[in-house]
C-alpha atoms as a PDB file:
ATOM      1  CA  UNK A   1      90.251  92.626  97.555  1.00  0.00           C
ATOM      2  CA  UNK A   2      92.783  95.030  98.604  1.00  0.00           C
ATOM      3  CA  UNK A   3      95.827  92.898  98.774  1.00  0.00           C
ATOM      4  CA  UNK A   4      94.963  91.491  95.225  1.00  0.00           C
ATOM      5  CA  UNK A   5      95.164  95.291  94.011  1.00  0.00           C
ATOM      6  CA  UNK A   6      98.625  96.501  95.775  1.00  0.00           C
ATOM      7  CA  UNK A   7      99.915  92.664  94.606  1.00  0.00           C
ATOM      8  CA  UNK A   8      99.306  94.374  90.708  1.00  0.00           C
ATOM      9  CA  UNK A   9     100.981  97.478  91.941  1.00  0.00           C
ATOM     10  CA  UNK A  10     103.888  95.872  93.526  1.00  0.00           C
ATOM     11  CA  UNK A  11     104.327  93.952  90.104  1.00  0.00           C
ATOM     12  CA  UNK A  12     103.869  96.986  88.042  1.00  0.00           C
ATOM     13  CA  UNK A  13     106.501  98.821  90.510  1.00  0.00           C
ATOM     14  CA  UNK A  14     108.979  95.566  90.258  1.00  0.00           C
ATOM     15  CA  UNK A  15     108.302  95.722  86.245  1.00  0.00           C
ATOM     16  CA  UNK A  16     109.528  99.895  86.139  1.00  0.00           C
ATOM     17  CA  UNK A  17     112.007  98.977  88.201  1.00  0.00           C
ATOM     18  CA  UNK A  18     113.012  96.100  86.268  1.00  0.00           C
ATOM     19  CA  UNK A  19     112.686  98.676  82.790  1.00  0.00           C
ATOM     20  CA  UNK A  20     114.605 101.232  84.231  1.00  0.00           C
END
């Protein structure tokens, strides 16, 4: 449960990353 939830954060933190 919890590792499925920080795996979407650590995407959406890659993807900022990625758009910055």
């Amino acid at each position: 449960r919890y590792a499925a939830e920080v795996n979407i954060l650590k995407e959406e933190i890659k993807r900022l990353r990625l758009a910055n």
